[in-house]
PDB file of N, CA and C in Angstrom:
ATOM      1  N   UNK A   1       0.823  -1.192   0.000  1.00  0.00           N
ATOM      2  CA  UNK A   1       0.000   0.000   0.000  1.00  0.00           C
ATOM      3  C   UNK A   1       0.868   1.257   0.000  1.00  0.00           C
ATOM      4  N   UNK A   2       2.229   1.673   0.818  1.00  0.00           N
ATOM      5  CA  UNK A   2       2.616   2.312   0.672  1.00  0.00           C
ATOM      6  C   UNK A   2       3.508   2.529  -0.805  1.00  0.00           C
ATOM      7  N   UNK A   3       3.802   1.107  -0.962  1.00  0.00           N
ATOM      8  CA  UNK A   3       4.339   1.532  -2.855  1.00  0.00           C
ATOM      9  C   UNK A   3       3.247   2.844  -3.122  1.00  0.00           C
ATOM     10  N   UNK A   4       2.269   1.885  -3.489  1.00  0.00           N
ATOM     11  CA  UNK A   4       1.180   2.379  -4.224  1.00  0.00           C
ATOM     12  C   UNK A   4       1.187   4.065  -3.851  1.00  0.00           C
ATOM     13  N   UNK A   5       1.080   4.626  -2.833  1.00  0.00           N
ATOM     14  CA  UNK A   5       1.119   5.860  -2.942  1.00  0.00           C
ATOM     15  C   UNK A   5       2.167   6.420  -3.003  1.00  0.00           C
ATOM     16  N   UNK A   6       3.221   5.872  -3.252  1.00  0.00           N
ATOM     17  CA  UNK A   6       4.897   6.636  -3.299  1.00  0.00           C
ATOM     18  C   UNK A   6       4.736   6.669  -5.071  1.00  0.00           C
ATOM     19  N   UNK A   7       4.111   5.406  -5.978  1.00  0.00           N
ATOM     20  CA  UNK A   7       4.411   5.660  -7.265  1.00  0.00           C
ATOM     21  C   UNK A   7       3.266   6.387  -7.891  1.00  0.00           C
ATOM     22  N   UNK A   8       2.030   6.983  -7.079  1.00  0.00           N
ATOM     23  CA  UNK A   8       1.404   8.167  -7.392  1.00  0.00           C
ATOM     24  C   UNK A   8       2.109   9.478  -6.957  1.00  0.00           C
ATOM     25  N   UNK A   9       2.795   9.379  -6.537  1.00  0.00           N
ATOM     26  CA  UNK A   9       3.077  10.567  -5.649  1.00  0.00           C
ATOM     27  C   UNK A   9       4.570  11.472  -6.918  1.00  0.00           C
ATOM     28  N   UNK A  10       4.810   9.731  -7.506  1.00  0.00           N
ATOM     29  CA  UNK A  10       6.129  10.317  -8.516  1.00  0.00           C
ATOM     30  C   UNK A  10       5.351  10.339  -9.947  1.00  0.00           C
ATOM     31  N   UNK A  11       4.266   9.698 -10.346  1.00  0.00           N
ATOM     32  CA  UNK A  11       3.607  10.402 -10.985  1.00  0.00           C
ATOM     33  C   UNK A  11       3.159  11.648 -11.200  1.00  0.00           C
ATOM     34  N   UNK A  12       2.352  12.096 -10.485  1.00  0.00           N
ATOM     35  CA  UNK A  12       2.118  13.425  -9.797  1.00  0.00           C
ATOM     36  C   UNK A  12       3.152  14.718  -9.995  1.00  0.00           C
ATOM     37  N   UNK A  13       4.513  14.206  -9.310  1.00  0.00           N
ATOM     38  CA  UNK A  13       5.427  15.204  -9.439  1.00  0.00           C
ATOM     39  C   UNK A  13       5.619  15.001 -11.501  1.00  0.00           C
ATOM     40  N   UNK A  14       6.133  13.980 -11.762  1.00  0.00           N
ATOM     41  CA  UNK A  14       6.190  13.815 -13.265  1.00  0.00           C
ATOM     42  C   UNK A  14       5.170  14.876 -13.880  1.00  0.00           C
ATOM     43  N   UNK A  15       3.562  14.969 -13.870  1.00  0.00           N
ATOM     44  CA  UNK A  15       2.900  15.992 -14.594  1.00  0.00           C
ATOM     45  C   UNK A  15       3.022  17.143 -14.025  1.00  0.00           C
ATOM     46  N   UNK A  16       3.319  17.799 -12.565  1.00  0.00           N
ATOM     47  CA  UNK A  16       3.569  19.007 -12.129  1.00  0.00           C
ATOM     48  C   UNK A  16       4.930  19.231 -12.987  1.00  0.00           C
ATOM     49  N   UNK A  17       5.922  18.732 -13.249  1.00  0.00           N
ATOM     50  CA  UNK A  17       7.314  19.000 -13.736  1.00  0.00           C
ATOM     51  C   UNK A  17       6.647  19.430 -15.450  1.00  0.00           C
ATOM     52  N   UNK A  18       5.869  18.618 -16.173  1.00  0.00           N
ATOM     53  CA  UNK A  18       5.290  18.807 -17.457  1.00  0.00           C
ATOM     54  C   UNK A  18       4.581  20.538 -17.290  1.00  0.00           C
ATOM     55  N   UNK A  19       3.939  20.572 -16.462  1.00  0.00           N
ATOM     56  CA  UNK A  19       3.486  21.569 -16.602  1.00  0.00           C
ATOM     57  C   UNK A  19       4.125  22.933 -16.498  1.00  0.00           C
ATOM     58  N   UNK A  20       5.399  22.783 -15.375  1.00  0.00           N
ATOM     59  CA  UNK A  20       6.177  23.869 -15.400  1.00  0.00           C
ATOM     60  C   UNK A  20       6.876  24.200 -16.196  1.00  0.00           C
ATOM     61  N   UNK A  21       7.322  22.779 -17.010  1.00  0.00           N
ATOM     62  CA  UNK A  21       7.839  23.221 -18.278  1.00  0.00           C
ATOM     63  C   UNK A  21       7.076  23.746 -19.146  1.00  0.00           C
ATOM     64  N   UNK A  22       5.701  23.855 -19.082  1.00  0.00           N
ATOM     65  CA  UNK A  22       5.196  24.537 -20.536  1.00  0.00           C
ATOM     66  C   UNK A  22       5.239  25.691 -20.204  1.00  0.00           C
ATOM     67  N   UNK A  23       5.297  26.156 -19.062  1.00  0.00           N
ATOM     68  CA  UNK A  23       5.283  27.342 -18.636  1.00  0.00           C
ATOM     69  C   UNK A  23       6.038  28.163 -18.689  1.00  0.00           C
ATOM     70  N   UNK A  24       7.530  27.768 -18.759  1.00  0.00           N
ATOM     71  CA  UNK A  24       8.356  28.526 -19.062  1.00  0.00           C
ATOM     72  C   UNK A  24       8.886  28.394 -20.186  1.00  0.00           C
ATOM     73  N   UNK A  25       7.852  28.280 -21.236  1.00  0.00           N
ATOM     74  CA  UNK A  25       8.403  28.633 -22.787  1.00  0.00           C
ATOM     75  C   UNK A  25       8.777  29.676 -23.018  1.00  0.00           C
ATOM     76  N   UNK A  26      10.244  29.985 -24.144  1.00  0.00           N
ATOM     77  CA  UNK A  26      10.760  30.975 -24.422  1.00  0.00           C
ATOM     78  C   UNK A  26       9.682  31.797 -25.495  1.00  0.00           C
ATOM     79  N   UNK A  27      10.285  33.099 -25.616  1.00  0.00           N
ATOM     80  CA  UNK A  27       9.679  33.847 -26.962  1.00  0.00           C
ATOM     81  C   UNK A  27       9.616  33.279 -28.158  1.00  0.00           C
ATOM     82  N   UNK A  28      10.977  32.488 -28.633  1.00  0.00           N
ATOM     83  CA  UNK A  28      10.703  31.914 -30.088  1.00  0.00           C
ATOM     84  C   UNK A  28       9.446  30.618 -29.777  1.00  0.00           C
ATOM     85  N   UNK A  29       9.806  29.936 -28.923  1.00  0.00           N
ATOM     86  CA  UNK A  29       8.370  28.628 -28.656  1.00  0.00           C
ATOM     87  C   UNK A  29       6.736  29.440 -28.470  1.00  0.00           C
ATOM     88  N   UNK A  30       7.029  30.361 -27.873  1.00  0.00           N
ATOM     89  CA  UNK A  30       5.719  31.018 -28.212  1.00  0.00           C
ATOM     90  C   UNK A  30       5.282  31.498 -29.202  1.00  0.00           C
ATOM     91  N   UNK A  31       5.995  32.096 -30.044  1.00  0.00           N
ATOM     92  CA  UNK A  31       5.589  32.441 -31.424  1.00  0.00           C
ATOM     93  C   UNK A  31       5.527  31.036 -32.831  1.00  0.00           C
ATOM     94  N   UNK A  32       6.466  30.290 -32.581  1.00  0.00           N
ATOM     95  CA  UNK A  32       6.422  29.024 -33.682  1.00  0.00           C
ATOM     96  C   UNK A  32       5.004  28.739 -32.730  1.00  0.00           C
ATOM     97  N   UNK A  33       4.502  28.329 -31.523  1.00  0.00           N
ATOM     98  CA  UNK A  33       2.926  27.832 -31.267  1.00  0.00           C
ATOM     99  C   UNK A  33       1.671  28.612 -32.003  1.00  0.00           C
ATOM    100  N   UNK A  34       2.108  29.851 -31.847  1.00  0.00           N
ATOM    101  CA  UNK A  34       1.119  31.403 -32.107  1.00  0.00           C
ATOM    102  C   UNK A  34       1.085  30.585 -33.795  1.00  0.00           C
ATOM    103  N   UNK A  35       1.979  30.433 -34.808  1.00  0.00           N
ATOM    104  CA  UNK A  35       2.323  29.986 -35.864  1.00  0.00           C
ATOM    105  C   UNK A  35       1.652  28.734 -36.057  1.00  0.00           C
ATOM    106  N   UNK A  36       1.312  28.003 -35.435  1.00  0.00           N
ATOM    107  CA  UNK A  36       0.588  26.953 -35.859  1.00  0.00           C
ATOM    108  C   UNK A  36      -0.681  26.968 -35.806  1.00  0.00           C
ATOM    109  N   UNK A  37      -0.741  27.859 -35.078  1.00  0.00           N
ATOM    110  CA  UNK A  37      -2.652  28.036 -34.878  1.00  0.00           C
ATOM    111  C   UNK A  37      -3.367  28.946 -35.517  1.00  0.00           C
ATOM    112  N   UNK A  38      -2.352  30.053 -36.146  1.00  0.00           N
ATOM    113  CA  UNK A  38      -3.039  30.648 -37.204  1.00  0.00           C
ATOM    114  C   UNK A  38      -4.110  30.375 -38.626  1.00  0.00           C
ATOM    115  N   UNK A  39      -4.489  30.615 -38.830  1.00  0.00           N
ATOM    116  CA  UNK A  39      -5.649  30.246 -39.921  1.00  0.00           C
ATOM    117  C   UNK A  39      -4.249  30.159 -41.333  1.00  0.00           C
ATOM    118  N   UNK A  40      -4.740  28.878 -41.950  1.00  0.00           N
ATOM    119  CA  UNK A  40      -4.034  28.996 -43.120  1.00  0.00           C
ATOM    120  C   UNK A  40      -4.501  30.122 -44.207  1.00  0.00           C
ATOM    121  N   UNK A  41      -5.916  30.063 -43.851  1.00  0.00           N
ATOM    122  CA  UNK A  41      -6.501  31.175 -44.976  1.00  0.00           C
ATOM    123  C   UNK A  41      -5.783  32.468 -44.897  1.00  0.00           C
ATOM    124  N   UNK A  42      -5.500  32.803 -44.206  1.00  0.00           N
ATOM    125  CA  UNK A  42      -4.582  34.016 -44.118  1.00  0.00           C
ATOM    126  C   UNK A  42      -3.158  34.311 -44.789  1.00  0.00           C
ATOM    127  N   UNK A  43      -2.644  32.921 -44.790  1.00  0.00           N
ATOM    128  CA  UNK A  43      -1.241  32.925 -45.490  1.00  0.00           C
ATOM    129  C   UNK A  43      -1.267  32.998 -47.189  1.00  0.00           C
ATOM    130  N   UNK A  44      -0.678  34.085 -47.398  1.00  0.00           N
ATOM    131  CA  UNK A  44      -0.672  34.065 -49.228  1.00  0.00           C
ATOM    132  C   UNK A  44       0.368  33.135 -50.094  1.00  0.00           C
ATOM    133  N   UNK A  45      -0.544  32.104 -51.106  1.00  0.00           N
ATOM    134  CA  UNK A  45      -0.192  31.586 -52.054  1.00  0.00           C
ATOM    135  C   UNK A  45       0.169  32.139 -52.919  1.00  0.00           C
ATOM    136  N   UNK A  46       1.421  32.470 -53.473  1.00  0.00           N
ATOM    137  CA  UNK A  46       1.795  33.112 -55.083  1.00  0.00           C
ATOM    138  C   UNK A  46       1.395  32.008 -56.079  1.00  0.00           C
ATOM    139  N   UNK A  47       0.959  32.789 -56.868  1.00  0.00           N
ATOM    140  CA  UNK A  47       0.529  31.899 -57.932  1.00  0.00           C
ATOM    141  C   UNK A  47       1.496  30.632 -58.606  1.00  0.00           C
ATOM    142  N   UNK A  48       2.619  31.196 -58.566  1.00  0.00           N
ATOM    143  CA  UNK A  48       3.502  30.720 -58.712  1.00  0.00           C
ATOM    144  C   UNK A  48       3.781  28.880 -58.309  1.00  0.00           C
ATOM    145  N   UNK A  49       3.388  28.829 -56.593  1.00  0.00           N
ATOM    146  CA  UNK A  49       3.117  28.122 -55.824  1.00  0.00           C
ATOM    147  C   UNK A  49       2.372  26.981 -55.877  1.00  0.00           C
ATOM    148  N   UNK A  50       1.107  28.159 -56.417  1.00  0.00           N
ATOM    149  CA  UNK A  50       0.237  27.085 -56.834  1.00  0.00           C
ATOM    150  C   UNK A  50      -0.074  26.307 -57.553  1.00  0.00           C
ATOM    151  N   UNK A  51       0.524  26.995 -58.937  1.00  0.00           N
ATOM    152  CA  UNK A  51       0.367  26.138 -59.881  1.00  0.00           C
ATOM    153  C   UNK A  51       1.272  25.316 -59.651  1.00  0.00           C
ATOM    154  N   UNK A  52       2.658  25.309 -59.022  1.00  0.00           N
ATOM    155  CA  UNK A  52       3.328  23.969 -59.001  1.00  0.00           C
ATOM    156  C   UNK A  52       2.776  23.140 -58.055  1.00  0.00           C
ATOM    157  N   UNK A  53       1.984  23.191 -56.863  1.00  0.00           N
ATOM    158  CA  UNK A  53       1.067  22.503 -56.081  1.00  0.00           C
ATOM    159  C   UNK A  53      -0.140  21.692 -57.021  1.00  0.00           C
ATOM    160  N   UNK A  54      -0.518  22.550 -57.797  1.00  0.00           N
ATOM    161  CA  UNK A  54      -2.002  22.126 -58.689  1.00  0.00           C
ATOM    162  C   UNK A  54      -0.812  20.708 -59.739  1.00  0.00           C
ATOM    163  N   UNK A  55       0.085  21.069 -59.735  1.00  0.00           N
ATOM    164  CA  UNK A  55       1.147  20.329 -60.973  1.00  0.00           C
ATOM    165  C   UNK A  55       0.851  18.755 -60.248  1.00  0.00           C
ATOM    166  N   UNK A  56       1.817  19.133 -58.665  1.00  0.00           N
ATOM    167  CA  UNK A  56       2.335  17.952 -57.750  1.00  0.00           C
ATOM    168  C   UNK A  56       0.659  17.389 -57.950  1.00  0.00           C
ATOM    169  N   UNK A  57      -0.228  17.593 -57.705  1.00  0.00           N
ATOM    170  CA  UNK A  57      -1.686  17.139 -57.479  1.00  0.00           C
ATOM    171  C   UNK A  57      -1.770  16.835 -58.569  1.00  0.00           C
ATOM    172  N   UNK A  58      -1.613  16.776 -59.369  1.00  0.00           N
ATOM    173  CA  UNK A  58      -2.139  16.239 -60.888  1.00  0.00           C
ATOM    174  C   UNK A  58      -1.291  14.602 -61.011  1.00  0.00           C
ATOM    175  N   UNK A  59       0.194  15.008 -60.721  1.00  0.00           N
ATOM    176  CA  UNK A  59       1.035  14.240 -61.017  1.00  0.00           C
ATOM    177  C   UNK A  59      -0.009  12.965 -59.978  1.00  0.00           C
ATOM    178  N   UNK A  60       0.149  13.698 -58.981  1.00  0.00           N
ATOM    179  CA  UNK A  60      -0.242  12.594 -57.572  1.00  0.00           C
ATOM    180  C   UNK A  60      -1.221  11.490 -58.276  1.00  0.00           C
ATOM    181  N   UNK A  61      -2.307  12.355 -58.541  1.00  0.00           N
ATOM    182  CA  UNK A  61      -3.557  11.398 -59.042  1.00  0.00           C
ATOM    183  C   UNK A  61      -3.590  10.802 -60.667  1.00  0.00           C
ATOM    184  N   UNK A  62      -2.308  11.227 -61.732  1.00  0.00           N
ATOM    185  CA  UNK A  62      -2.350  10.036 -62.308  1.00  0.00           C
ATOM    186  C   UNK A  62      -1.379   9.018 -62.115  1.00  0.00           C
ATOM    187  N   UNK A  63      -0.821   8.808 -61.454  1.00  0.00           N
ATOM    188  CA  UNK A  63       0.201   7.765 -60.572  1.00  0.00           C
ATOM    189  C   UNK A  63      -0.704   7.091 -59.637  1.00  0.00           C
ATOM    190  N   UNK A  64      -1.687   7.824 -59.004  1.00  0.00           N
ATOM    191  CA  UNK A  64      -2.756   6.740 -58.254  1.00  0.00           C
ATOM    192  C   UNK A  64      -3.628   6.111 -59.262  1.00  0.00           C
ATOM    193  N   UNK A  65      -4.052   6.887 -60.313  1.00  0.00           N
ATOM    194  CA  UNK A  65      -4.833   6.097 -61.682  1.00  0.00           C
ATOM    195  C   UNK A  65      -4.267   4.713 -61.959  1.00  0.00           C
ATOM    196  N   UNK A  66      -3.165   4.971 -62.441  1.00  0.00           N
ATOM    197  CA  UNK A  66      -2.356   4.423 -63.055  1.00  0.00           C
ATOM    198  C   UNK A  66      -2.339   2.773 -61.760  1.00  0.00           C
ATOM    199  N   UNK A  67      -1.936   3.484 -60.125  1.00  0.00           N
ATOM    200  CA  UNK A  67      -2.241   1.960 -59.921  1.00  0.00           C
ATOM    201  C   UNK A  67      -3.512   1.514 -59.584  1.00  0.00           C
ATOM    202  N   UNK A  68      -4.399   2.335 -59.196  1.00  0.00           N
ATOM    203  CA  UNK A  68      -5.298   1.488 -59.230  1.00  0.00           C
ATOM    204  C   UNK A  68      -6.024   0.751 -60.596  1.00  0.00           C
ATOM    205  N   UNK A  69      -5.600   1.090 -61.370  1.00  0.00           N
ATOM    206  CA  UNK A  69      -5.673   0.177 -62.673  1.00  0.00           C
ATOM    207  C   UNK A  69      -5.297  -1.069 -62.702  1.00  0.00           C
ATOM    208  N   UNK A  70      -3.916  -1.023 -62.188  1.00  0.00           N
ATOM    209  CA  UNK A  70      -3.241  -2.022 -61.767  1.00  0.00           C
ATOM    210  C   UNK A  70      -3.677  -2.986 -60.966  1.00  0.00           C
ATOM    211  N   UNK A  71      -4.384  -2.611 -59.920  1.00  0.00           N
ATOM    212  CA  UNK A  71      -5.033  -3.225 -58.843  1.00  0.00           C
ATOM    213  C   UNK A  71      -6.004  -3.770 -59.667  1.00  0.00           C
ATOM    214  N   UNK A  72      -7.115  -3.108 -60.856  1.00  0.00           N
ATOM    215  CA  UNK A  72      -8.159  -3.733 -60.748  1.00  0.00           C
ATOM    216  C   UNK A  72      -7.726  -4.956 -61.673  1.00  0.00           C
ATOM    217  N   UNK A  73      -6.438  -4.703 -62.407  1.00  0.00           N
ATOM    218  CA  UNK A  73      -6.216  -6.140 -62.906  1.00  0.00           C
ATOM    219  C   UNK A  73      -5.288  -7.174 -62.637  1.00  0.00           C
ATOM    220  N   UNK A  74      -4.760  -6.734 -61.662  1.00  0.00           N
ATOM    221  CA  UNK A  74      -4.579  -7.851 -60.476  1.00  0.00           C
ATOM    222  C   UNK A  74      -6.233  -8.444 -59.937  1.00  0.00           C
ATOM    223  N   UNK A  75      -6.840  -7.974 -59.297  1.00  0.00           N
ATOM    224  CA  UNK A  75      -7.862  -8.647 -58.956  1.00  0.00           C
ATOM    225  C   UNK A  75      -8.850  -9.269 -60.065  1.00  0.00           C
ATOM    226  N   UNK A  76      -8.537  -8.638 -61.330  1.00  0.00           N
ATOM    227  CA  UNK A  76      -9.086  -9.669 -62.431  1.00  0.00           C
ATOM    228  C   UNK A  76      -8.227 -11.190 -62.378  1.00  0.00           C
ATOM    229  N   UNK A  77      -7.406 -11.023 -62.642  1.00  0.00           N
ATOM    230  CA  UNK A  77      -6.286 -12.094 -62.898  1.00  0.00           C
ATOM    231  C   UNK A  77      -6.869 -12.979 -61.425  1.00  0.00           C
ATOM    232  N   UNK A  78      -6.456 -12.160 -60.816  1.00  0.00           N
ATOM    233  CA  UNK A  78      -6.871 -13.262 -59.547  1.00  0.00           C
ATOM    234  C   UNK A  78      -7.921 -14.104 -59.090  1.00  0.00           C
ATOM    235  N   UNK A  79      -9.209 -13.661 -59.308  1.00  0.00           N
ATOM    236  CA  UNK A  79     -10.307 -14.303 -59.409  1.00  0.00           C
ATOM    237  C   UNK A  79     -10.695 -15.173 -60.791  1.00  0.00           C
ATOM    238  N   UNK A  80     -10.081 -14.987 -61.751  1.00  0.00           N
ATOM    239  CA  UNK A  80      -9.687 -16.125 -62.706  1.00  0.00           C
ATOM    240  C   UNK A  80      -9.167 -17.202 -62.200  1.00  0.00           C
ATOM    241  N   UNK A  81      -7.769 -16.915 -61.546  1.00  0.00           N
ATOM    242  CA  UNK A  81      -7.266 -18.134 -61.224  1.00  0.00           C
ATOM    243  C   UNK A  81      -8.057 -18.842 -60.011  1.00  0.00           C
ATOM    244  N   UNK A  82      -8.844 -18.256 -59.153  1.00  0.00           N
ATOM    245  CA  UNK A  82      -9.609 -18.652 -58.098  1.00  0.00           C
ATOM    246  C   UNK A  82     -10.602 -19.245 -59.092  1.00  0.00           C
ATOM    247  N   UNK A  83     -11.286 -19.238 -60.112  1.00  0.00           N
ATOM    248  CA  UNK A  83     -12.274 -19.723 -60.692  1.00  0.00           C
ATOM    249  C   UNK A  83     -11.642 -20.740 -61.217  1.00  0.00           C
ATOM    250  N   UNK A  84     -10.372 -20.963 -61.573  1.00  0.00           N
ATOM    251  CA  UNK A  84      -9.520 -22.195 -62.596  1.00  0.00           C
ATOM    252  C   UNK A  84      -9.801 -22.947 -61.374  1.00  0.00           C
ATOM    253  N   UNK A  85      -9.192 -22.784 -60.221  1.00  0.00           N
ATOM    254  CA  UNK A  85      -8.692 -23.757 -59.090  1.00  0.00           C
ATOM    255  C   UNK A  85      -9.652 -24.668 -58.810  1.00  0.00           C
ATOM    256  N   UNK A  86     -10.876 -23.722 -58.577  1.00  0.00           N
ATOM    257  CA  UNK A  86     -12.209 -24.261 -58.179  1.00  0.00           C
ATOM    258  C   UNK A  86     -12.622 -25.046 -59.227  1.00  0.00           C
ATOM    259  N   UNK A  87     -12.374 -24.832 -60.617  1.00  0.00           N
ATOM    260  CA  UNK A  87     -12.495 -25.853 -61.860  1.00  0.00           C
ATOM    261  C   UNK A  87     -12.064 -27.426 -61.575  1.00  0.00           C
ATOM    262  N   UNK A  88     -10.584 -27.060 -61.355  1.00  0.00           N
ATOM    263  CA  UNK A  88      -9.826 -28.128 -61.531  1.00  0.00           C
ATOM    264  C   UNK A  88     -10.035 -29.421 -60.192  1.00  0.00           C
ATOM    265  N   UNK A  89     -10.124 -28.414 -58.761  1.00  0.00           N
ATOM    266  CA  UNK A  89     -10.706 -29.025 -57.657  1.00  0.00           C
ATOM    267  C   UNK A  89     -11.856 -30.035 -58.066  1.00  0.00           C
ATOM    268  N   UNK A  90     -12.807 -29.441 -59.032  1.00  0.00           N
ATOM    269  CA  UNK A  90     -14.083 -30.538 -58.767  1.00  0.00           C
ATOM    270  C   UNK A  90     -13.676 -31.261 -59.777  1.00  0.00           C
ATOM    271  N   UNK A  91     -12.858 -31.128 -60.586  1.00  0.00           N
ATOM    272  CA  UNK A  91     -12.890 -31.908 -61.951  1.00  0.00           C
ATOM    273  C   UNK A  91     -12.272 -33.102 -61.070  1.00  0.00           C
ATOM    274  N   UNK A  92     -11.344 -32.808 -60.439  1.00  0.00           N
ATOM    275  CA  UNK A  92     -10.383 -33.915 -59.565  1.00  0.00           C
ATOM    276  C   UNK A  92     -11.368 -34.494 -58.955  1.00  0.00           C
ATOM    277  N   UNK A  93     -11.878 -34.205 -57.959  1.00  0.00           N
ATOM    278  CA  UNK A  93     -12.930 -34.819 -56.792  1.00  0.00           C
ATOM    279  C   UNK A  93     -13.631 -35.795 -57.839  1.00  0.00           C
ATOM    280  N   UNK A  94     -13.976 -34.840 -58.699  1.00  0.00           N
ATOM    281  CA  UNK A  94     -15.181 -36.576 -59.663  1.00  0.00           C
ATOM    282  C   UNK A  94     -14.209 -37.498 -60.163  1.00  0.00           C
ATOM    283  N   UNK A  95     -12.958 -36.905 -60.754  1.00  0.00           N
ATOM    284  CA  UNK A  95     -12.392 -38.455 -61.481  1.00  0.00           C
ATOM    285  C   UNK A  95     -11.958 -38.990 -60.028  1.00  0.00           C
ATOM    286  N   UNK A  96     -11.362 -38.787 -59.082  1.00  0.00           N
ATOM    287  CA  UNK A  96     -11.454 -39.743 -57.664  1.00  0.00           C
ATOM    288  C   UNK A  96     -12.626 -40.312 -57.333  1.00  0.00           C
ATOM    289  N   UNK A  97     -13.972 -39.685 -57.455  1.00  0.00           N
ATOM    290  CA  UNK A  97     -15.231 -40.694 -57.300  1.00  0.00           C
ATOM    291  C   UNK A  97     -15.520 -41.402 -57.845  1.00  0.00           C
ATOM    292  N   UNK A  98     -15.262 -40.997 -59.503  1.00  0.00           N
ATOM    293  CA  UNK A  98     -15.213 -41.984 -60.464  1.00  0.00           C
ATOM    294  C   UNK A  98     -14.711 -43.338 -60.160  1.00  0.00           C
ATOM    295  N   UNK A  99     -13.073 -42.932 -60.010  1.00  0.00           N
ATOM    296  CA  UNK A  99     -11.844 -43.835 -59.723  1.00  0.00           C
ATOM    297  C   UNK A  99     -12.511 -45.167 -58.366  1.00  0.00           C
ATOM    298  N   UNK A 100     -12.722 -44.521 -57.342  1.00  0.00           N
ATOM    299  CA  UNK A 100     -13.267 -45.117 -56.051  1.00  0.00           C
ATOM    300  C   UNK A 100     -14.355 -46.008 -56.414  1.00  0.00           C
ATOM    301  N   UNK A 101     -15.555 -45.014 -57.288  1.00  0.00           N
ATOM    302  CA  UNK A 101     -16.896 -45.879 -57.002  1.00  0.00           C
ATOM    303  C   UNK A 101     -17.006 -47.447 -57.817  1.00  0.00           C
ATOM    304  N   UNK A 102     -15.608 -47.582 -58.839  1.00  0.00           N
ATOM    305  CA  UNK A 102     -15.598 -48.913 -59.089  1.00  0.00           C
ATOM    306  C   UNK A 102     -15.366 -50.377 -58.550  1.00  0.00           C
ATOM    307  N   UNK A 103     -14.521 -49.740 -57.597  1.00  0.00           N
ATOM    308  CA  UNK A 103     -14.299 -50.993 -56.322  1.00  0.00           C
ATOM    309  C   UNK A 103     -14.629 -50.582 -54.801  1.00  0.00           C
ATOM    310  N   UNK A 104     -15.829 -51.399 -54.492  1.00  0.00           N
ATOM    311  CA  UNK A 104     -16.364 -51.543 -52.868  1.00  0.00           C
ATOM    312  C   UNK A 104     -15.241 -50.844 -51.875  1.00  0.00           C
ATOM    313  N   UNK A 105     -15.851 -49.727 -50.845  1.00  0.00           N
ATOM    314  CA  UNK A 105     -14.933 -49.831 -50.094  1.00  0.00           C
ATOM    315  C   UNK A 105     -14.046 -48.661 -50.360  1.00  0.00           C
ATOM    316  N   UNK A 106     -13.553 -48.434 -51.442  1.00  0.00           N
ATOM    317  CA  UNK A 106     -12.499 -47.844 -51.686  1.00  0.00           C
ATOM    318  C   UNK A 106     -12.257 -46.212 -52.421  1.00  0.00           C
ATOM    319  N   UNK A 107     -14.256 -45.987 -52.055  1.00  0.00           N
ATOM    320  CA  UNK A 107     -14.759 -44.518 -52.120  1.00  0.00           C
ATOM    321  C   UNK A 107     -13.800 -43.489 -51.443  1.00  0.00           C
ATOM    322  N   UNK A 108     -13.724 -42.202 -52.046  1.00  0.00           N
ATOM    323  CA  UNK A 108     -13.306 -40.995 -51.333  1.00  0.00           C
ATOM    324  C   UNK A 108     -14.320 -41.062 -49.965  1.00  0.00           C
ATOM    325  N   UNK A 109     -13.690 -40.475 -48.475  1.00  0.00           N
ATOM    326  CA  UNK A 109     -14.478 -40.355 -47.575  1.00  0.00           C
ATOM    327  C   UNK A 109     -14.664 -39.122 -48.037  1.00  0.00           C
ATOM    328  N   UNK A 110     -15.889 -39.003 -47.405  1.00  0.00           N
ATOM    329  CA  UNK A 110     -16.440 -37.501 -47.153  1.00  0.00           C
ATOM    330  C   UNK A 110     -16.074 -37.029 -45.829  1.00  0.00           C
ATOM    331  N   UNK A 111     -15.532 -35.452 -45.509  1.00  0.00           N
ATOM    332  CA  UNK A 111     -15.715 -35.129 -44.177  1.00  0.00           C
ATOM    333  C   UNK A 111     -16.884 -34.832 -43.466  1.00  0.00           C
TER     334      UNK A 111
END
């Protein structure tokens, strides 16, 4: 029991120590904070900027085109071969029933 309140007690000091440190932030930490919370709308884009932003964004989304294209024919391909497998699976299973149901006994079990 006394742990227990000695390792609240260094907890405790741990967030009082957090807090004094925020407290004594310098001038530059106060202003880079002041800086983050400002409204972006306020900050001016040169055109300049933008259009190479509007560029990077263009580029971005035909490189995502491009794979998800990719993707959708990977997942073509793939569900083909999931449809072959499943082909070949039953084709097998019958020539084994086939194979089995001629001699007594010696049927595929079923699970």
């Amino acid at each position: 029991m006394a742990d227990d309140n000695k390792d609240e007690l260094n907890m405790t000091k741990g967030v009082d120590d957090l807090n004094l440190d925020d407290d004594n932030l310098n001038g530059a930490e106060i202003a880079e904070a002041e800086d983050l919370t400002d409204d972006p709308d306020e900050d001016d884009v040169s055109p300049e900027e933008f259009a190479a932003l509007n560029s990077q964004m263009d580029q971005l989304n035909s490189a995502l085109d491009v794979l998800e294209e990719q993707n959708d024919i990977i997942h073509a391909k793939l569900m083909d071969l999931l449809e072959s497998n499943r082909a070949a699976r039953k084709q097998f299973k019958e020539e084994q029933e086939k194979k089995g149901s001629g001699k007594p006994g010696e049927g595929v079990e079923k699970k």
